[in-house]
PDB file of N, CA and C in Angstrom:
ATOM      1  N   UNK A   1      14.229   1.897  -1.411  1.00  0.00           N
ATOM      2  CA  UNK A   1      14.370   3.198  -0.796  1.00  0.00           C
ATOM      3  C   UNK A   1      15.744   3.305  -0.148  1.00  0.00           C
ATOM      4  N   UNK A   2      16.720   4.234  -0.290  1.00  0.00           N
ATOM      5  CA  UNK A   2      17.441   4.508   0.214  1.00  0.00           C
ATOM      6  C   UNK A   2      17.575   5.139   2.011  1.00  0.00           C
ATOM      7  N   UNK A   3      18.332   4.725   2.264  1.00  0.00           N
ATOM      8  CA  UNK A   3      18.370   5.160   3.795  1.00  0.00           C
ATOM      9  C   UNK A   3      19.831   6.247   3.942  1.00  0.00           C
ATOM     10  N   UNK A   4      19.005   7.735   4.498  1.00  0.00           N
ATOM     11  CA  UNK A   4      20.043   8.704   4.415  1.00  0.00           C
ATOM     12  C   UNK A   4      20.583   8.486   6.215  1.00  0.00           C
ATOM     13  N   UNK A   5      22.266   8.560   6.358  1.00  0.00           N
ATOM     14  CA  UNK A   5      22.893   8.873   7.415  1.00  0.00           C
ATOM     15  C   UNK A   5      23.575  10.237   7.350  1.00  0.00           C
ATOM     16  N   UNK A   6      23.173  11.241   8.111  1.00  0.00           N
ATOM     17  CA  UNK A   6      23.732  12.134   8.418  1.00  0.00           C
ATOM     18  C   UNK A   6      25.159  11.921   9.058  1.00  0.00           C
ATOM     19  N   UNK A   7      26.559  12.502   8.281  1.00  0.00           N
ATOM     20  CA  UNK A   7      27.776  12.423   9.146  1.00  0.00           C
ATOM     21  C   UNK A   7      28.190  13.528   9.558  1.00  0.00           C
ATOM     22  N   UNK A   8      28.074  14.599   8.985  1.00  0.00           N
ATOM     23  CA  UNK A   8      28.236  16.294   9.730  1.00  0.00           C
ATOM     24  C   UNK A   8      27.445  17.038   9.274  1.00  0.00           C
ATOM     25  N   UNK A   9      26.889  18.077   9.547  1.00  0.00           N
ATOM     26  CA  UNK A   9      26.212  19.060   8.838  1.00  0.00           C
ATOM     27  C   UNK A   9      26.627  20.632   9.661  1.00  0.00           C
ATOM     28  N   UNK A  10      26.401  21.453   9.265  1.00  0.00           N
ATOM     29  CA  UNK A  10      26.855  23.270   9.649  1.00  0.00           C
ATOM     30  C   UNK A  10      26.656  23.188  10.953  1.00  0.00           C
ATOM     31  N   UNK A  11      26.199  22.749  11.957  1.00  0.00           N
ATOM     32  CA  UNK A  11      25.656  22.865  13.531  1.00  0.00           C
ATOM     33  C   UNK A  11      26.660  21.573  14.080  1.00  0.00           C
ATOM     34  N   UNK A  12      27.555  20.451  13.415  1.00  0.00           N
ATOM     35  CA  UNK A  12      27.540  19.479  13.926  1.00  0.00           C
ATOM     36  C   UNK A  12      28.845  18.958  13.119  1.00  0.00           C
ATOM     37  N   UNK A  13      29.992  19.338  13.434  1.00  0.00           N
ATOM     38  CA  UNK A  13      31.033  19.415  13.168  1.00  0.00           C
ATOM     39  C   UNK A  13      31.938  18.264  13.596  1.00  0.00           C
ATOM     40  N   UNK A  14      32.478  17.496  12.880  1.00  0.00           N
ATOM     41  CA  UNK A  14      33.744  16.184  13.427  1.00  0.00           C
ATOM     42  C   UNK A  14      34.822  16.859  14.668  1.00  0.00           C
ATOM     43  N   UNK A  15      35.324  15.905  15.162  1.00  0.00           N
ATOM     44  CA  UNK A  15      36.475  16.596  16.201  1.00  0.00           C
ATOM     45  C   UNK A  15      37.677  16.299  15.129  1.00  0.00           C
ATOM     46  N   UNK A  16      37.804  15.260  14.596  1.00  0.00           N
ATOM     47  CA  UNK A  16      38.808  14.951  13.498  1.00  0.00           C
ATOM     48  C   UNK A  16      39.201  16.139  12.466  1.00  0.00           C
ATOM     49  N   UNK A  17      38.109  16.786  12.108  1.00  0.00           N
ATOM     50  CA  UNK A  17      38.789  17.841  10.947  1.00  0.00           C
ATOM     51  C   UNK A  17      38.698  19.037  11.547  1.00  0.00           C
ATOM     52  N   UNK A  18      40.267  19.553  10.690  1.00  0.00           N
ATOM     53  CA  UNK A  18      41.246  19.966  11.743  1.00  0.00           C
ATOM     54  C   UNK A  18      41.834  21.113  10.506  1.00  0.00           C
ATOM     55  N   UNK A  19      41.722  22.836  10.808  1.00  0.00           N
ATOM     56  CA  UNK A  19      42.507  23.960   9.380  1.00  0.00           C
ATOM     57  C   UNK A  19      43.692  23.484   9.529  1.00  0.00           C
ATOM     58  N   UNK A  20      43.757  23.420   8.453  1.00  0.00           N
ATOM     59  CA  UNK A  20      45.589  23.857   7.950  1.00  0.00           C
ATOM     60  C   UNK A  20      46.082  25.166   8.028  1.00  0.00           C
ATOM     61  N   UNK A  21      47.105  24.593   9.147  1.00  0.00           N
ATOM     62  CA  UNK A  21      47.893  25.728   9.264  1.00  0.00           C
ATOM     63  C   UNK A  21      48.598  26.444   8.211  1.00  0.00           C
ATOM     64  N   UNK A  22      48.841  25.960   6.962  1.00  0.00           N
ATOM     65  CA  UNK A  22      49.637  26.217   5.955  1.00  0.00           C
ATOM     66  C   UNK A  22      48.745  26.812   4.670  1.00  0.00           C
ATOM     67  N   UNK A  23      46.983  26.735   5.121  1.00  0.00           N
ATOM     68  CA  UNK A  23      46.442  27.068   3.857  1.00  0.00           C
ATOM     69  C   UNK A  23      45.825  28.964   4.390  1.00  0.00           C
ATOM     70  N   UNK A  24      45.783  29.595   3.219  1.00  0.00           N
ATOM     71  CA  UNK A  24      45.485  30.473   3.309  1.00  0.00           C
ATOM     72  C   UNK A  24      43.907  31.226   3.330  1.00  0.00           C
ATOM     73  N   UNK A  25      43.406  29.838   3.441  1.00  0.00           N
ATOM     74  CA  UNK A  25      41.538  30.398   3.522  1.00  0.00           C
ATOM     75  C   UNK A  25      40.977  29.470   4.855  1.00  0.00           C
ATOM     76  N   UNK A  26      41.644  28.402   5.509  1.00  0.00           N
ATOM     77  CA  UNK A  26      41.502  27.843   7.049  1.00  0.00           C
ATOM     78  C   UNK A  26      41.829  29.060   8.039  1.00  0.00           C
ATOM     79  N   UNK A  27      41.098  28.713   9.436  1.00  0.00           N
ATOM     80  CA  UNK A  27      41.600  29.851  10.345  1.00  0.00           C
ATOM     81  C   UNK A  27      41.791  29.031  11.245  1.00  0.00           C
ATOM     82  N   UNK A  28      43.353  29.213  11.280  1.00  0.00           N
ATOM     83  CA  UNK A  28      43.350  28.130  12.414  1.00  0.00           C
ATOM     84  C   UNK A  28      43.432  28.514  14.245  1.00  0.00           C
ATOM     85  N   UNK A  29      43.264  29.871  14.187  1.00  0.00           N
ATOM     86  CA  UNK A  29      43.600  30.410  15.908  1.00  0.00           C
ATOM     87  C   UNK A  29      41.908  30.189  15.858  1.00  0.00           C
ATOM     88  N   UNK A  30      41.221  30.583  15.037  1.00  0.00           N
ATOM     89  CA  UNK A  30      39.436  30.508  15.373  1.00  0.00           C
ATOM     90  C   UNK A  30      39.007  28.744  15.121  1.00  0.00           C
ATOM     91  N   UNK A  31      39.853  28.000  14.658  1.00  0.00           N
ATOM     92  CA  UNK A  31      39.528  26.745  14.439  1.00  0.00           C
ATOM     93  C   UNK A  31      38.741  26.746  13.429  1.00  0.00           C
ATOM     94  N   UNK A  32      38.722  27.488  12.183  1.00  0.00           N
ATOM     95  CA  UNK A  32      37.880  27.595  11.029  1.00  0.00           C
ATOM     96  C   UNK A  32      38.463  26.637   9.809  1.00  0.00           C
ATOM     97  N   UNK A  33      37.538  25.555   9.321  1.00  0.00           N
ATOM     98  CA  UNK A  33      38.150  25.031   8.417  1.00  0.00           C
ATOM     99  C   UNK A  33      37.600  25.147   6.793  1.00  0.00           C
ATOM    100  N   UNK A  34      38.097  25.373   5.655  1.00  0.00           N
ATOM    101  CA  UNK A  34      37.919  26.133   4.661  1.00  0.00           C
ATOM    102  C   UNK A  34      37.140  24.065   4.290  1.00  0.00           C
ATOM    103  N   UNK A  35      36.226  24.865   2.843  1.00  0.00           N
ATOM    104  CA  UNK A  35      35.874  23.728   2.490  1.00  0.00           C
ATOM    105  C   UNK A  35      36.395  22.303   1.902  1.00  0.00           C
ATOM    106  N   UNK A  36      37.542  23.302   1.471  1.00  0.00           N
ATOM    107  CA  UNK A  36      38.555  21.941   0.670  1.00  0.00           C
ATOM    108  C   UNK A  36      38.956  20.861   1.070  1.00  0.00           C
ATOM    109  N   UNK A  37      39.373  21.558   3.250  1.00  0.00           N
ATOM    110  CA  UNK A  37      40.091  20.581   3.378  1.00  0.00           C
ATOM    111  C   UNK A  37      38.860  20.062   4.468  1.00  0.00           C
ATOM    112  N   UNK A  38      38.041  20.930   4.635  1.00  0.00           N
ATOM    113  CA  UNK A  38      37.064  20.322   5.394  1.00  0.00           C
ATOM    114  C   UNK A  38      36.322  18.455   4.556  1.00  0.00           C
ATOM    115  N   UNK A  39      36.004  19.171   3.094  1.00  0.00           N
ATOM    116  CA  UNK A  39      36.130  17.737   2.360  1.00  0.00           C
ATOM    117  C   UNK A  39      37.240  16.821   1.853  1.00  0.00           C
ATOM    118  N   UNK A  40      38.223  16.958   2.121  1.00  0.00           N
ATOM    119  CA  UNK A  40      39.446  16.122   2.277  1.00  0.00           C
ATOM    120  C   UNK A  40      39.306  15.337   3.398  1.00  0.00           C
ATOM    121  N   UNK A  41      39.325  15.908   4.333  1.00  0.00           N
ATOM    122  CA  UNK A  41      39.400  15.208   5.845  1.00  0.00           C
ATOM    123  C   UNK A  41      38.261  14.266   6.086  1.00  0.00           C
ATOM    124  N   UNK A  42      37.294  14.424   5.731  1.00  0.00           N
ATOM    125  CA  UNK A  42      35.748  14.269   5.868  1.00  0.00           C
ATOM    126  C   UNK A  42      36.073  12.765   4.750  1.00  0.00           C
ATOM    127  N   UNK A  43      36.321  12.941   3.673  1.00  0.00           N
ATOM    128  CA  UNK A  43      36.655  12.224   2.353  1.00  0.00           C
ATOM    129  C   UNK A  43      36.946  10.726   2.628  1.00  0.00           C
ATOM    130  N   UNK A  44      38.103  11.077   3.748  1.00  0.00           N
ATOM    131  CA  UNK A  44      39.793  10.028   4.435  1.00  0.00           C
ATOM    132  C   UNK A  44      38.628   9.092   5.434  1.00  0.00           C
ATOM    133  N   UNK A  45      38.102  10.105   6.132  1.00  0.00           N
ATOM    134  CA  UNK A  45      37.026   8.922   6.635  1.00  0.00           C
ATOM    135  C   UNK A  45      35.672   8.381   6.535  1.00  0.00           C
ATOM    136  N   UNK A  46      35.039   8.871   5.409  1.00  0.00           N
ATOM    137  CA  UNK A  46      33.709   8.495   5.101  1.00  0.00           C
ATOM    138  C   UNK A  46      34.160   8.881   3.470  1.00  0.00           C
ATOM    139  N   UNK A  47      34.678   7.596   2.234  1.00  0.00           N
ATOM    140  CA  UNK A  47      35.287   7.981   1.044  1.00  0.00           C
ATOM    141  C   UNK A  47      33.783   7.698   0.563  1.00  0.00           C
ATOM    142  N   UNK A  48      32.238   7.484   1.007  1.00  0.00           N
ATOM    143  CA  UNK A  48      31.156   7.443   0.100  1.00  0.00           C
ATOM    144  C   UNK A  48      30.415   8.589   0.283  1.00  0.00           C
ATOM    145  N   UNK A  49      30.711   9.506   1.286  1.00  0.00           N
ATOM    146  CA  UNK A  49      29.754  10.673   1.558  1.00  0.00           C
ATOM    147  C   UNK A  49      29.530  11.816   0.242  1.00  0.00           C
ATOM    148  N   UNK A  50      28.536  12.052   0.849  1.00  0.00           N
ATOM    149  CA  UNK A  50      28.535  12.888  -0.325  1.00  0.00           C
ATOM    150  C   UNK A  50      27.946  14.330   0.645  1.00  0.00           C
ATOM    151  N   UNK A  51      28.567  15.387  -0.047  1.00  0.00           N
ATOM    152  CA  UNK A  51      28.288  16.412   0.075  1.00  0.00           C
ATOM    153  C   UNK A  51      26.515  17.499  -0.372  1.00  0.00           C
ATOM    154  N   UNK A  52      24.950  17.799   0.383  1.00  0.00           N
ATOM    155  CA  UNK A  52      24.066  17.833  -0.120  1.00  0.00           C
ATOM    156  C   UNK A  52      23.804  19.875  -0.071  1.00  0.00           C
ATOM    157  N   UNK A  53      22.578  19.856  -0.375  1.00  0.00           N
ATOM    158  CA  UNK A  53      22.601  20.983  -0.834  1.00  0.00           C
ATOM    159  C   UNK A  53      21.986  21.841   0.808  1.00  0.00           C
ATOM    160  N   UNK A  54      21.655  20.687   1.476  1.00  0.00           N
ATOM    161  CA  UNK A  54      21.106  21.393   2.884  1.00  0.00           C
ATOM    162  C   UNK A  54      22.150  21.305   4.320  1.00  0.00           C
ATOM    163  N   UNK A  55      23.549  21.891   2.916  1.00  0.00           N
ATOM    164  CA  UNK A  55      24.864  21.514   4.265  1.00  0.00           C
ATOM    165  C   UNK A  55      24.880  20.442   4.778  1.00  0.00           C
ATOM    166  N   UNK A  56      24.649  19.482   4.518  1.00  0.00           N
ATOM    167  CA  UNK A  56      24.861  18.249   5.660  1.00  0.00           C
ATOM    168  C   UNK A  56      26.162  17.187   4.495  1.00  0.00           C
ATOM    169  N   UNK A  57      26.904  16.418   4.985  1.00  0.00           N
ATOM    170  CA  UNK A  57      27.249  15.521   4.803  1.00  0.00           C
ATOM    171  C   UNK A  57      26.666  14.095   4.816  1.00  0.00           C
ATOM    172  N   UNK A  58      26.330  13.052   3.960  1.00  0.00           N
ATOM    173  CA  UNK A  58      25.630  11.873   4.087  1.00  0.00           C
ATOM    174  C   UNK A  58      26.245  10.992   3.312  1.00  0.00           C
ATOM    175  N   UNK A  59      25.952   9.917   3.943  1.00  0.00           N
ATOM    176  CA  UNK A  59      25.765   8.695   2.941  1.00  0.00           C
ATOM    177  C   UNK A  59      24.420   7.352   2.879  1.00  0.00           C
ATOM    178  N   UNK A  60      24.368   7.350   1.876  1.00  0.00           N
ATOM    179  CA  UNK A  60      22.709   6.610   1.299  1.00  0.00           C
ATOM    180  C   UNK A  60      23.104   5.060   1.135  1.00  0.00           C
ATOM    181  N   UNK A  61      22.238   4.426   1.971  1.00  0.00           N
ATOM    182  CA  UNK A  61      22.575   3.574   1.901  1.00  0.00           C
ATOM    183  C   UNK A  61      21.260   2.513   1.200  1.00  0.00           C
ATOM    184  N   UNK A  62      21.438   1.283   0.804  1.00  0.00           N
ATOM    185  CA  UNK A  62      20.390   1.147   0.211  1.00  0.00           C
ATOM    186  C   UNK A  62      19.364   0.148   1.459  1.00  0.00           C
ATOM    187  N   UNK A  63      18.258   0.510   1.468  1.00  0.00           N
ATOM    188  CA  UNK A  63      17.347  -0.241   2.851  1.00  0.00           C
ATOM    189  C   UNK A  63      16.743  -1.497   2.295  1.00  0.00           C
ATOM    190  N   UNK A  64      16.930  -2.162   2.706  1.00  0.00           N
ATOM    191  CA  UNK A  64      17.081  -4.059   2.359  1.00  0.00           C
ATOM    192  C   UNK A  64      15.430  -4.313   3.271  1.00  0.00           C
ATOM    193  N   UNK A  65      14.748  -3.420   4.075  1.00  0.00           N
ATOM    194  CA  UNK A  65      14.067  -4.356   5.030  1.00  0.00           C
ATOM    195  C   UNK A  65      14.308  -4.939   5.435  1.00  0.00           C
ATOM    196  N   UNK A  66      13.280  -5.974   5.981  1.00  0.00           N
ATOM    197  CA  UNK A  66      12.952  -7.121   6.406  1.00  0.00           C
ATOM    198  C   UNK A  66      12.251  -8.137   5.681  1.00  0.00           C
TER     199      UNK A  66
END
């Protein structure tokens, strides 16, 4: 059985990712970050996450027991 870790999801946002000022779909005076670079940033520090269909960010890990 796999063991899911939640790393961000829509309510629960990193302090690390951060709009680009330079892209044209980030907002950066509202602190809005577009998805691209929201998964770029996200990527740099969790490179196994995966992106699910109930907004959340995770990674599965495999559960060894006891």
């Amino acid at each position: 059985m796999k063991k899911k870790t939640i790393v961000a999801d829509r309510y629960m946002t990193l302090e690390s990712v951060k709009p680009d000022k330079d892209c044209n779909v980030c907002d950066y005076l509202n602190d809005y970050v577009c998805f691209e670079h929201e998964d770029m940033q996200i990527r740099k520090i969790y490179p196994n996450s995966k992106y699910t269909e109930d907004c959340e960010w995770v990674i599965y890990e495999e559960d060894r027991g006891l």
